[in-house]
N, C-alpha and C. Protein backbone atom coordinates (compact mmCIF):
# COMPACT_ATOMS: atom_id res chain seq x y z
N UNK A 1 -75.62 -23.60 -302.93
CA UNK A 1 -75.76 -22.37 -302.17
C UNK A 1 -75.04 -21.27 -302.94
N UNK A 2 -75.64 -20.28 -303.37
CA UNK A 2 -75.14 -19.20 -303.99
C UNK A 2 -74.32 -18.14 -302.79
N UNK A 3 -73.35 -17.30 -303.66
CA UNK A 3 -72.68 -16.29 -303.08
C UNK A 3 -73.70 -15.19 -301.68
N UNK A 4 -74.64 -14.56 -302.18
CA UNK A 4 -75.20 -14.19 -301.42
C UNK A 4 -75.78 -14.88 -299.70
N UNK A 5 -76.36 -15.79 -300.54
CA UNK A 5 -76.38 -17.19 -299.29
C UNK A 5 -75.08 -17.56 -298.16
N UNK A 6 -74.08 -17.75 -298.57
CA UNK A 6 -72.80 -18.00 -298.14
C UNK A 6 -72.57 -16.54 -297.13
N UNK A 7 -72.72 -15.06 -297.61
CA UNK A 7 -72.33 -14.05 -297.26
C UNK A 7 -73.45 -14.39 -295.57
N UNK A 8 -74.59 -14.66 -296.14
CA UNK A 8 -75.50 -14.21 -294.94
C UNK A 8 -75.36 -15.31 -293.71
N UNK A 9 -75.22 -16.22 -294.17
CA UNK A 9 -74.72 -17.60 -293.30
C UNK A 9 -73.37 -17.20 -291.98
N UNK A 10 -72.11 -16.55 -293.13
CA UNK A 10 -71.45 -16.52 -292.49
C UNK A 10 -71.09 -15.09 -291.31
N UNK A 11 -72.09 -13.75 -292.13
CA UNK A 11 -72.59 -13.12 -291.17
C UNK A 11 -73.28 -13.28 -290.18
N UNK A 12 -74.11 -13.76 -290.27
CA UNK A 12 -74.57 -14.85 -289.01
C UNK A 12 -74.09 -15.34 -288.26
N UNK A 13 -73.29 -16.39 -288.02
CA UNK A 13 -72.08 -16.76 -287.78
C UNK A 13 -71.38 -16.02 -287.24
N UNK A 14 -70.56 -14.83 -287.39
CA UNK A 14 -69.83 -14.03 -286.74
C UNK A 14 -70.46 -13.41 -285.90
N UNK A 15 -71.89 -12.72 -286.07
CA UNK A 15 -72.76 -12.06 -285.42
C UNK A 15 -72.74 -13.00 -284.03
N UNK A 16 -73.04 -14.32 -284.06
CA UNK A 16 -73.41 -15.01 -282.76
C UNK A 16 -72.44 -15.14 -281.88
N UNK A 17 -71.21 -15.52 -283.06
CA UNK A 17 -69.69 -15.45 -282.15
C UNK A 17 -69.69 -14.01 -281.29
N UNK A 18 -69.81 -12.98 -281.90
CA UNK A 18 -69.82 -11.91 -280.92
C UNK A 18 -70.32 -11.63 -280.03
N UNK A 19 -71.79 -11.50 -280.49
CA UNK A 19 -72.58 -11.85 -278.50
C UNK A 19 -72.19 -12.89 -277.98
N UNK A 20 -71.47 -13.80 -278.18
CA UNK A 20 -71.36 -14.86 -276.92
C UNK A 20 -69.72 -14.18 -276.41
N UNK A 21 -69.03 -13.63 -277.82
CA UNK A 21 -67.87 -13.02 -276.65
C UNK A 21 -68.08 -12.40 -275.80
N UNK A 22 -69.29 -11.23 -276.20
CA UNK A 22 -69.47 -9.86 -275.55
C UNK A 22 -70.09 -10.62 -273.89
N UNK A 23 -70.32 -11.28 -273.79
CA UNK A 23 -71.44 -12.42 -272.66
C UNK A 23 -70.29 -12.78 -271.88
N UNK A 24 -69.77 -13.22 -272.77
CA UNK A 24 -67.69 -13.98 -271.38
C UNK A 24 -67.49 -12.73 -271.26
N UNK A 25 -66.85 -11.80 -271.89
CA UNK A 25 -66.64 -10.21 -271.44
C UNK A 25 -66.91 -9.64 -270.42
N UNK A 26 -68.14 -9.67 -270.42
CA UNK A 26 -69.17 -9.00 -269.27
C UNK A 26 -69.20 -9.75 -268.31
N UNK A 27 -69.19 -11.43 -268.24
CA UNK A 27 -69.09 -11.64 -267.16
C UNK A 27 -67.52 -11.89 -266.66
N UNK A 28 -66.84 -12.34 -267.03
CA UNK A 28 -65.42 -12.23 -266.43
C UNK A 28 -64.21 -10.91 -266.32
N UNK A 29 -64.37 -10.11 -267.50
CA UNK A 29 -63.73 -8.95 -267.23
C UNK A 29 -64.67 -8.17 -266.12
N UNK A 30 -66.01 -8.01 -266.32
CA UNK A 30 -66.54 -6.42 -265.52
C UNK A 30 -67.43 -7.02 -264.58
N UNK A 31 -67.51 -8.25 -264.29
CA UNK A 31 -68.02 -8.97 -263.03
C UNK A 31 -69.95 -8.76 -262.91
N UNK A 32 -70.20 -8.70 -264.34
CA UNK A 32 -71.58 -8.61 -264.54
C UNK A 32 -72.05 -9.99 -264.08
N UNK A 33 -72.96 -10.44 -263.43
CA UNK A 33 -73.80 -11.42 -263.23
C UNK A 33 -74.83 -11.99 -264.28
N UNK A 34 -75.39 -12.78 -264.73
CA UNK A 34 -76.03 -13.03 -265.93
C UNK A 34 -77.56 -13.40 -264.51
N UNK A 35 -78.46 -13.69 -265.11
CA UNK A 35 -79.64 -14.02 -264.32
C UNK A 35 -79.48 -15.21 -264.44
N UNK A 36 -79.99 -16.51 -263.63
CA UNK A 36 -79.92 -17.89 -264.43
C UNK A 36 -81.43 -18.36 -263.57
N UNK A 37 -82.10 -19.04 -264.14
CA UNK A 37 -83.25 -19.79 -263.90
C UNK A 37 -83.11 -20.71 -263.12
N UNK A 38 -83.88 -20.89 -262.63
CA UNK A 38 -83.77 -22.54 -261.52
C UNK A 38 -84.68 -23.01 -262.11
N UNK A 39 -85.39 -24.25 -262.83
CA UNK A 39 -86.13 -25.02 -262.81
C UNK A 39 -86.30 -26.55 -262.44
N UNK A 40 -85.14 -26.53 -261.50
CA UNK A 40 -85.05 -28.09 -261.11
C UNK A 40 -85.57 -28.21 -259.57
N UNK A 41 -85.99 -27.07 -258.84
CA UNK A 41 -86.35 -26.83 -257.43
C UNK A 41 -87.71 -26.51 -257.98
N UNK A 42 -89.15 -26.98 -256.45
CA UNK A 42 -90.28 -26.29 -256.70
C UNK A 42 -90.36 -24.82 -256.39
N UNK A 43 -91.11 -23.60 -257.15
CA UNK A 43 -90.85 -22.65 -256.24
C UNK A 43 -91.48 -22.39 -255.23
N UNK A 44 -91.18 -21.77 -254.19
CA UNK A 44 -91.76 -21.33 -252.73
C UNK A 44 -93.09 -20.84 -252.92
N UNK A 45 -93.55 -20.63 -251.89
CA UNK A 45 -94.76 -20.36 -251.50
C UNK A 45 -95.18 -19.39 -251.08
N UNK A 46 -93.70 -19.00 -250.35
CA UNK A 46 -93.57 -17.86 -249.40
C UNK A 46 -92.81 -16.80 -248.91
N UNK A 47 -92.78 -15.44 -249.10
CA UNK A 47 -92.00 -14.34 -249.13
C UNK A 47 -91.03 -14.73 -248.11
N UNK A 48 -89.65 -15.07 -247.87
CA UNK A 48 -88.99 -15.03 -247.25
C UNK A 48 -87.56 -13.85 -247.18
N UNK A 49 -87.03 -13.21 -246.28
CA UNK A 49 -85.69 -12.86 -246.00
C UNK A 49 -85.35 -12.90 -244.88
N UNK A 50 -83.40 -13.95 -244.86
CA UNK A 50 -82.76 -14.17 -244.32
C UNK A 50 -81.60 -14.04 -244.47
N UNK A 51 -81.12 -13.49 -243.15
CA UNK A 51 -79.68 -13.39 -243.49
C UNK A 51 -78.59 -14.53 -243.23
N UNK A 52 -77.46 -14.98 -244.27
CA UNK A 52 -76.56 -15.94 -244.46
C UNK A 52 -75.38 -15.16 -243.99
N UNK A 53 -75.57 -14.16 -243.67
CA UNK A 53 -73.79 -14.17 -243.73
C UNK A 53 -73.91 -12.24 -243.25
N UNK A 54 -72.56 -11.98 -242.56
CA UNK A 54 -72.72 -10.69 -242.17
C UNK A 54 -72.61 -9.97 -243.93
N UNK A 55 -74.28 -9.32 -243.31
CA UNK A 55 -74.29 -8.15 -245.16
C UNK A 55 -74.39 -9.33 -246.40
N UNK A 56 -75.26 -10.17 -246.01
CA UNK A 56 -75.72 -10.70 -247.31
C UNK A 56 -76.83 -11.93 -246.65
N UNK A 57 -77.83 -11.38 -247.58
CA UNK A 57 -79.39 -11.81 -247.62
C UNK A 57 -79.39 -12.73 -248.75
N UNK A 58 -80.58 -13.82 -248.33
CA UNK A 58 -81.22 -14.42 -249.53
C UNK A 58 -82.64 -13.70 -249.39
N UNK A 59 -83.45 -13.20 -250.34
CA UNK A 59 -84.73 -12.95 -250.57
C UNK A 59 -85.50 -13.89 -251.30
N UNK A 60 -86.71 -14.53 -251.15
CA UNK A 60 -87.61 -14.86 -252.42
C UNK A 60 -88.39 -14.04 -252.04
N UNK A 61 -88.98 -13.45 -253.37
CA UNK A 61 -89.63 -12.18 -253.86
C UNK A 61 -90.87 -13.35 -254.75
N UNK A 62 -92.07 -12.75 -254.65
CA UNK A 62 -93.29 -13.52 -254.66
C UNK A 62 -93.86 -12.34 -255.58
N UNK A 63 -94.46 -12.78 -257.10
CA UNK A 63 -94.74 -11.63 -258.14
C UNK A 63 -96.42 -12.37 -258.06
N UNK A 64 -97.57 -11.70 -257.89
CA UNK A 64 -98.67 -11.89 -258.06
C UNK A 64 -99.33 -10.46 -258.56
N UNK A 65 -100.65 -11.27 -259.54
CA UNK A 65 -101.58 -9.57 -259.59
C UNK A 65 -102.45 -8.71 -258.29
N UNK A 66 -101.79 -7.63 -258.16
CA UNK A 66 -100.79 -6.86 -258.35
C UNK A 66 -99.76 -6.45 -257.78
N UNK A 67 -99.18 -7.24 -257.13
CA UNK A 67 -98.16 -7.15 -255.98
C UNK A 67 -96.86 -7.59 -255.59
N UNK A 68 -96.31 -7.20 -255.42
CA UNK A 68 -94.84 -7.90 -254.87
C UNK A 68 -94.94 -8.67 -253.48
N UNK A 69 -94.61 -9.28 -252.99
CA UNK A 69 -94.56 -10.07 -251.68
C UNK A 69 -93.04 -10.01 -251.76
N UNK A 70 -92.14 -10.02 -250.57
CA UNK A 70 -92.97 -8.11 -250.04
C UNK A 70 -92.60 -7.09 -250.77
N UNK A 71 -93.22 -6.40 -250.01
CA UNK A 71 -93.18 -4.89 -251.08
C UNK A 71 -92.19 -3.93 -250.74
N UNK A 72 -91.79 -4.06 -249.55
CA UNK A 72 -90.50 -3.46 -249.09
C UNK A 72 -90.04 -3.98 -248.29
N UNK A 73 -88.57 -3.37 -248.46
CA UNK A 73 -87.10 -4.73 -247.71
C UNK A 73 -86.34 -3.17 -247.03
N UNK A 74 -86.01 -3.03 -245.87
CA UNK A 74 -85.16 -2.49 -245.31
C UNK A 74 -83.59 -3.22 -245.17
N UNK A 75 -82.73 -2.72 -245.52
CA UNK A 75 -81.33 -3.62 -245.26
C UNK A 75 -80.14 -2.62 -245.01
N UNK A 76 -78.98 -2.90 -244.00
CA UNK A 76 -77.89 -2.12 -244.18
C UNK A 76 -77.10 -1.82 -245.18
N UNK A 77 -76.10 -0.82 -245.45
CA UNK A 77 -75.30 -0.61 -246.64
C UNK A 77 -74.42 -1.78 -246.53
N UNK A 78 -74.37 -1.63 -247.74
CA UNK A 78 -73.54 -3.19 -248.04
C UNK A 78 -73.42 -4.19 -248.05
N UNK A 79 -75.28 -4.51 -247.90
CA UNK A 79 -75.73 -5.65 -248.22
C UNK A 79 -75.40 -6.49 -249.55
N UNK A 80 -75.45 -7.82 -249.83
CA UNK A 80 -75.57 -8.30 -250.93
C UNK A 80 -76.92 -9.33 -250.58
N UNK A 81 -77.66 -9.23 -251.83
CA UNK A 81 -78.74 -9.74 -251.71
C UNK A 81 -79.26 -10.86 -252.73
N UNK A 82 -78.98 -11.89 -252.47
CA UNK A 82 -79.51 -13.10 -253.49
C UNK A 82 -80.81 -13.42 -253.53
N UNK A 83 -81.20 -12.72 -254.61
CA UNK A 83 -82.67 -12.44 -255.00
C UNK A 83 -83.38 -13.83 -255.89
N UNK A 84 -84.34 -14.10 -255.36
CA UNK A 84 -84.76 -15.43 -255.83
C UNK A 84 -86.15 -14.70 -255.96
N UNK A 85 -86.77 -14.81 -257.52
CA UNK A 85 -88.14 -14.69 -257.99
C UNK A 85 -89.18 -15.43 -258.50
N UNK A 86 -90.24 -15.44 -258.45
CA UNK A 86 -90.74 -16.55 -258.63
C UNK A 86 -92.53 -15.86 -258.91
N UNK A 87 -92.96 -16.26 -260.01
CA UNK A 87 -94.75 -15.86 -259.75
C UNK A 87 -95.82 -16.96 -259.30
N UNK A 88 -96.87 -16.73 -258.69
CA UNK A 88 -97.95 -17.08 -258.75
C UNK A 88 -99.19 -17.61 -259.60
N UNK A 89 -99.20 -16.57 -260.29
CA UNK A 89 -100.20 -16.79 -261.42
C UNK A 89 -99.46 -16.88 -263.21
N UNK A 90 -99.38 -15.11 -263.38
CA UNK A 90 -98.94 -15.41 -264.80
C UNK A 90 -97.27 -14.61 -264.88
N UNK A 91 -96.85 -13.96 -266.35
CA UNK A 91 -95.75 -13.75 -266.14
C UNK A 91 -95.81 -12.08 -265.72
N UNK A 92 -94.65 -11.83 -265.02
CA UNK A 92 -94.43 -10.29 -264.13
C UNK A 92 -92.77 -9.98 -264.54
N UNK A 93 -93.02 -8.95 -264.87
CA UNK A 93 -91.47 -8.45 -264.40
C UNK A 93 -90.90 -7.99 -263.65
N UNK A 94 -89.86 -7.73 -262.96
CA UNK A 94 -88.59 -7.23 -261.44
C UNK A 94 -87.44 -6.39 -262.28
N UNK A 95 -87.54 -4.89 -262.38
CA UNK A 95 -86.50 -4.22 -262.31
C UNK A 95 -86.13 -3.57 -261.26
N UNK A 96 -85.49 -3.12 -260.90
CA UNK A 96 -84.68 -2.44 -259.77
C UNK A 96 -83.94 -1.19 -260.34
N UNK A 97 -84.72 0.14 -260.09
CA UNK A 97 -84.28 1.25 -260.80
C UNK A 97 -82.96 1.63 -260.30
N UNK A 98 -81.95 2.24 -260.98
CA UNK A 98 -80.50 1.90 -260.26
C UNK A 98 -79.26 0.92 -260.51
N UNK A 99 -79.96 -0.19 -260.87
CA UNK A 99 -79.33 -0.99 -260.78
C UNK A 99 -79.37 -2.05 -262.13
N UNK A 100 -78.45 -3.14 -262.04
CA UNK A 100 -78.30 -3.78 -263.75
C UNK A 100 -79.18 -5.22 -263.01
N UNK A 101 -80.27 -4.96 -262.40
CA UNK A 101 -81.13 -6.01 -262.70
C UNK A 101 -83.09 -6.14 -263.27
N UNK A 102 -83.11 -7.01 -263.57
CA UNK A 102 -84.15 -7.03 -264.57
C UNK A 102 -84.49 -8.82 -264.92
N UNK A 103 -85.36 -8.52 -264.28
CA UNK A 103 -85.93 -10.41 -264.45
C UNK A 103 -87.49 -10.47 -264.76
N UNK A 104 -87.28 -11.69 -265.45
CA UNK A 104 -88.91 -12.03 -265.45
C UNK A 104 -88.97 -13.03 -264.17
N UNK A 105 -90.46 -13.03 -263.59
CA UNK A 105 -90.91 -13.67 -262.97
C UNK A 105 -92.05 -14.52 -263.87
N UNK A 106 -91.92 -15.81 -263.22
CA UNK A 106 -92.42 -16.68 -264.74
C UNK A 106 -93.16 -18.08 -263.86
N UNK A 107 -94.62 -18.64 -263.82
CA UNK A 107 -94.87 -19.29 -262.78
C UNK A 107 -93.79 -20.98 -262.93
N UNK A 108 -93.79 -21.44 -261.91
CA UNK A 108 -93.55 -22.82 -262.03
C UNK A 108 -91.55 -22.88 -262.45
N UNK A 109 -91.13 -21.68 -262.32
CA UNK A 109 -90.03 -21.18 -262.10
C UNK A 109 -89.06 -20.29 -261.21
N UNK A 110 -88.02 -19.90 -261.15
CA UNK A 110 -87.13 -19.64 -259.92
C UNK A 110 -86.30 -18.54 -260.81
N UNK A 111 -85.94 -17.56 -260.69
CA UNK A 111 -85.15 -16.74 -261.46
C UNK A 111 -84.35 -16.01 -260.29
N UNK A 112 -83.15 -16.11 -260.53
CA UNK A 112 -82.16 -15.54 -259.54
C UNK A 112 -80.83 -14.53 -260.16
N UNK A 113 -80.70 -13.77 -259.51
CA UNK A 113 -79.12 -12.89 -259.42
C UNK A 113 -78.76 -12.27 -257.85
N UNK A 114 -77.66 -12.42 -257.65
CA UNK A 114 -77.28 -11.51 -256.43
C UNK A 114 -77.18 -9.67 -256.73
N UNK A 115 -77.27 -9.24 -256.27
CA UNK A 115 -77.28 -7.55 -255.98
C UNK A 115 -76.61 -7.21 -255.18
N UNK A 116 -76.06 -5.92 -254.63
CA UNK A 116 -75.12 -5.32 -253.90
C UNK A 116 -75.14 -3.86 -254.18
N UNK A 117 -75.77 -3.90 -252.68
CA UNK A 117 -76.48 -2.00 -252.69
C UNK A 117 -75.10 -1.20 -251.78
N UNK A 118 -74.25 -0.92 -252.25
CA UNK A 118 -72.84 0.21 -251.53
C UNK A 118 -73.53 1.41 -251.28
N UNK A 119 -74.90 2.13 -251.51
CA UNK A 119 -75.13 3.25 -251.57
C UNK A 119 -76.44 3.31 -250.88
N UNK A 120 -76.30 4.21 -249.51
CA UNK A 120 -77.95 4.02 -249.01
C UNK A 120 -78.84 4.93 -249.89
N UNK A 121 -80.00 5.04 -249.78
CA UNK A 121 -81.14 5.10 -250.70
C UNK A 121 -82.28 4.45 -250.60
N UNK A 122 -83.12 4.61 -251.41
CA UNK A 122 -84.51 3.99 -251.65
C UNK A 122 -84.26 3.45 -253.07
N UNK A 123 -84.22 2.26 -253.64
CA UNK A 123 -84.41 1.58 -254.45
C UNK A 123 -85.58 0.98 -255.27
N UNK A 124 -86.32 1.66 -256.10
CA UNK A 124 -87.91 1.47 -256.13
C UNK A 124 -87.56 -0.06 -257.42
N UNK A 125 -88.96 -0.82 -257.28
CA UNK A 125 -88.27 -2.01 -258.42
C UNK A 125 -90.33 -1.76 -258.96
N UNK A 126 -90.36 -2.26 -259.90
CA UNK A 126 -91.76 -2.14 -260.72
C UNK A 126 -91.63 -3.31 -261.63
N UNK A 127 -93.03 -3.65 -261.70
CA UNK A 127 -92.92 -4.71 -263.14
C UNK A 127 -93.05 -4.42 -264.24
N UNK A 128 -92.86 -4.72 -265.17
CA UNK A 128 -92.25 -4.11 -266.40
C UNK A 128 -92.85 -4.96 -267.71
N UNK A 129 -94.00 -5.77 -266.98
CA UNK A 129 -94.40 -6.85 -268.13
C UNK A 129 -95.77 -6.41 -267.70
N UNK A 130 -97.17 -5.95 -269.15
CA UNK A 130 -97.98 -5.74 -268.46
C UNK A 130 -99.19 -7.02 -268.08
N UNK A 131 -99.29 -6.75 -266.86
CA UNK A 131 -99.99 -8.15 -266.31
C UNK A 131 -101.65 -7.62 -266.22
N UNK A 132 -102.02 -6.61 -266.31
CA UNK A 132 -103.67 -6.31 -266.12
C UNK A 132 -104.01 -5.13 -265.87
N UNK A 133 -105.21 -4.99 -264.90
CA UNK A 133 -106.05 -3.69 -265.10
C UNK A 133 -104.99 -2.92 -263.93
N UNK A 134 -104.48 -3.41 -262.79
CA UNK A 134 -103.71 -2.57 -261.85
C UNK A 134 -102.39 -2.86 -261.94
N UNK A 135 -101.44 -2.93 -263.50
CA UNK A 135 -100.59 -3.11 -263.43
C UNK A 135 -99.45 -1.98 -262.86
N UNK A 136 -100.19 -0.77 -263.29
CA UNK A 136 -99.37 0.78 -262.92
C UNK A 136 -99.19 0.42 -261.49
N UNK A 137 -99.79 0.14 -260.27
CA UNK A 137 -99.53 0.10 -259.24
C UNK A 137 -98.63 -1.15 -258.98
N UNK A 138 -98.36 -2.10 -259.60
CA UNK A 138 -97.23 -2.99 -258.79
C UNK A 138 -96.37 -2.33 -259.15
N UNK A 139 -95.30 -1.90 -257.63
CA UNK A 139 -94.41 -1.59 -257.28
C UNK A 139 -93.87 -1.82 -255.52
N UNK A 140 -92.55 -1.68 -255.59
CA UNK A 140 -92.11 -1.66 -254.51
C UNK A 140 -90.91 -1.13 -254.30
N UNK A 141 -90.21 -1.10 -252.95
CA UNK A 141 -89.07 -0.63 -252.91
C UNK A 141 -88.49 -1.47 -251.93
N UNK A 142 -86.46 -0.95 -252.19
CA UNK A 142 -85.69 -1.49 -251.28
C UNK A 142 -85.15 -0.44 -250.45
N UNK A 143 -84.91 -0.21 -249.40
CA UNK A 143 -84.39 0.87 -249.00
C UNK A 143 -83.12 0.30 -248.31
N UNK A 144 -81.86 1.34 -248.26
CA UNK A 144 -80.68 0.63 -247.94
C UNK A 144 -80.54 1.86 -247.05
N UNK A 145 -79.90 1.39 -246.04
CA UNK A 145 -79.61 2.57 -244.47
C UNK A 145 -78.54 2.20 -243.77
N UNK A 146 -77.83 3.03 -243.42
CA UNK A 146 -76.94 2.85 -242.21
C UNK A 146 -77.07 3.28 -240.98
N UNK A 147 -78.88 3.88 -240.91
CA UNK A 147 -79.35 4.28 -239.83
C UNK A 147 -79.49 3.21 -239.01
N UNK A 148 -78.94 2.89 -237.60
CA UNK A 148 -79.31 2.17 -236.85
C UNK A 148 -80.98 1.97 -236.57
N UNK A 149 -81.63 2.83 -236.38
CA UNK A 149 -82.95 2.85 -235.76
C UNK A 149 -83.74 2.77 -236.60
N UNK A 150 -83.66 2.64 -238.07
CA UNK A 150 -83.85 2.10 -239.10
C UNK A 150 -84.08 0.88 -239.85
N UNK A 151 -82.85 0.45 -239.08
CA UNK A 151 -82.45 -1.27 -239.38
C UNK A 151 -83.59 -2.01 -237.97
N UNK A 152 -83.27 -1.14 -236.99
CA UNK A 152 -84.03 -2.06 -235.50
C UNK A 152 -85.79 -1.96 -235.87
N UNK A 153 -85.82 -1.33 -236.45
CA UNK A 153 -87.51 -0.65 -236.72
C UNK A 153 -87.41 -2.08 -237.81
N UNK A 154 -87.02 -2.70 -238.91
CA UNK A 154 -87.19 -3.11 -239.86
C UNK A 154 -86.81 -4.55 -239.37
N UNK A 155 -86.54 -4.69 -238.21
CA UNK A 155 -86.36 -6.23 -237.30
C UNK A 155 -85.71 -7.40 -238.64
N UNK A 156 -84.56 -6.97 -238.76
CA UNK A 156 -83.57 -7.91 -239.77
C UNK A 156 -83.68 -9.24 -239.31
N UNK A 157 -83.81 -10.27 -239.96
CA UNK A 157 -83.36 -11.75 -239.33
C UNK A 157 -82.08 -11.95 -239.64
N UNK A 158 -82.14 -12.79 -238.45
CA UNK A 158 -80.85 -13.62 -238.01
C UNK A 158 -80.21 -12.67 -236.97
N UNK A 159 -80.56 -11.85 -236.25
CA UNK A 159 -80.35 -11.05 -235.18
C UNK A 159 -79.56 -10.07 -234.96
N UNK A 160 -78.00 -10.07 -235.18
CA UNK A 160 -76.93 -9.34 -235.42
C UNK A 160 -77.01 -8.70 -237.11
N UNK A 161 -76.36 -7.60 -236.22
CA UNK A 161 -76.10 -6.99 -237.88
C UNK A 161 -74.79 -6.19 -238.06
C-alpha cells in the first residue's frame, strides 16, 4: 500500500469516527431523536390515534398513492406524539414543516420517532419522495390548539384531556 493509499484509508477512517461522534452528540447532549425502523412487527393496516398518557399520542400514519391516512390530526399543546409510519404500496416520504422530522415510509416496514408540538399552529407534513402523477397533492396537516372547542370538535381518544 503506497503513501497516498494509507493517507485516504486513514481519512476515511477519521471521517466515519466523526459522524458517529457527531450522532452520540446529537443524541445525548441536544436530545435529538434518531428515527429507528421496526422491522420485526407486521405493519398495521390501519390509521390509528390514541392517547397513552395525559399529552402524549401514539399515531400510525398510513402513506398510500396519494394520501396520508389521516390527513389531519387535531391535538392539544403539548402533546407528544409517537409517530409510527408505514406504506401501502411503494416508497413515500413524511416531513413535518417546522420540525426535525423526516422519514421514509417504506412498505413491509414501521418507521418511528416521537414529536412534541409546545407551540399551537398548523403543522403541514408532505411527501418528499416522488411517488407519481398526484404526487404535488399528498399532503396533510397537524394542527396543535389550546382551543377547547377545537379539541371537542376533533373528538380526541381516550376521553379526558
Amino acid at each position: 500500500m503506497d503513501k497516498s493509499e494509507k493517507l485516504a484509508l486513514g481519512l476515511s477512517g477519521l471521517l466515519l469516527a466523526a459522524f458517529f461522534l457527531a450522532l452520540i452528540y446529537a443524541q445525548v447532549a441536544r436530545g435529538i431523536e434518531v428515527p429507528t425502523c421496526i422491522t420485526d412487527v407486521e405493519p398495521f393496516t390501519s390509521d390509528t390515534l390514541f392517547q397513552i398518557d395525559e399529552n402524549e399520542y401514539e399515531l400510525h400514519m398510513i402513506t398510500r398513492m396519494w394520501a396520508f391516512e389521516p390527513s389531519s390530526v387535531t391535538l392539544p399543546v403539548g402533546s407528544t406524539v409517537h409517530l409510527y409510519v408505514t406504506s401501502r404500496d411503494i416508497i413515500h416520504g413524511f416531513k413535518i414543516e417546522g420540525k426535525n422530522v423526516n422519514l421514509m415510509a417504506v412498505p413491509q416496514t414501521i418507521n418511528y420517532i416521537p414529536v412534541t408540538f409546545n407551540e399551537p399552529g398548523e403543522y403541514f407534513f408532505a411527501c418528499h419522495e416522488f411517488c407519481g402523477a398526484a404526487h404535488h397533492l399528498m399532503a396533510g396537516r397537524i394542527i396543535i390548539t389550546d382551543n377547547e372547542e377545537d379539541l371537542a370538535r376533533a373528538d380526541l381518544p381516550g376521553g379526558e384531556r
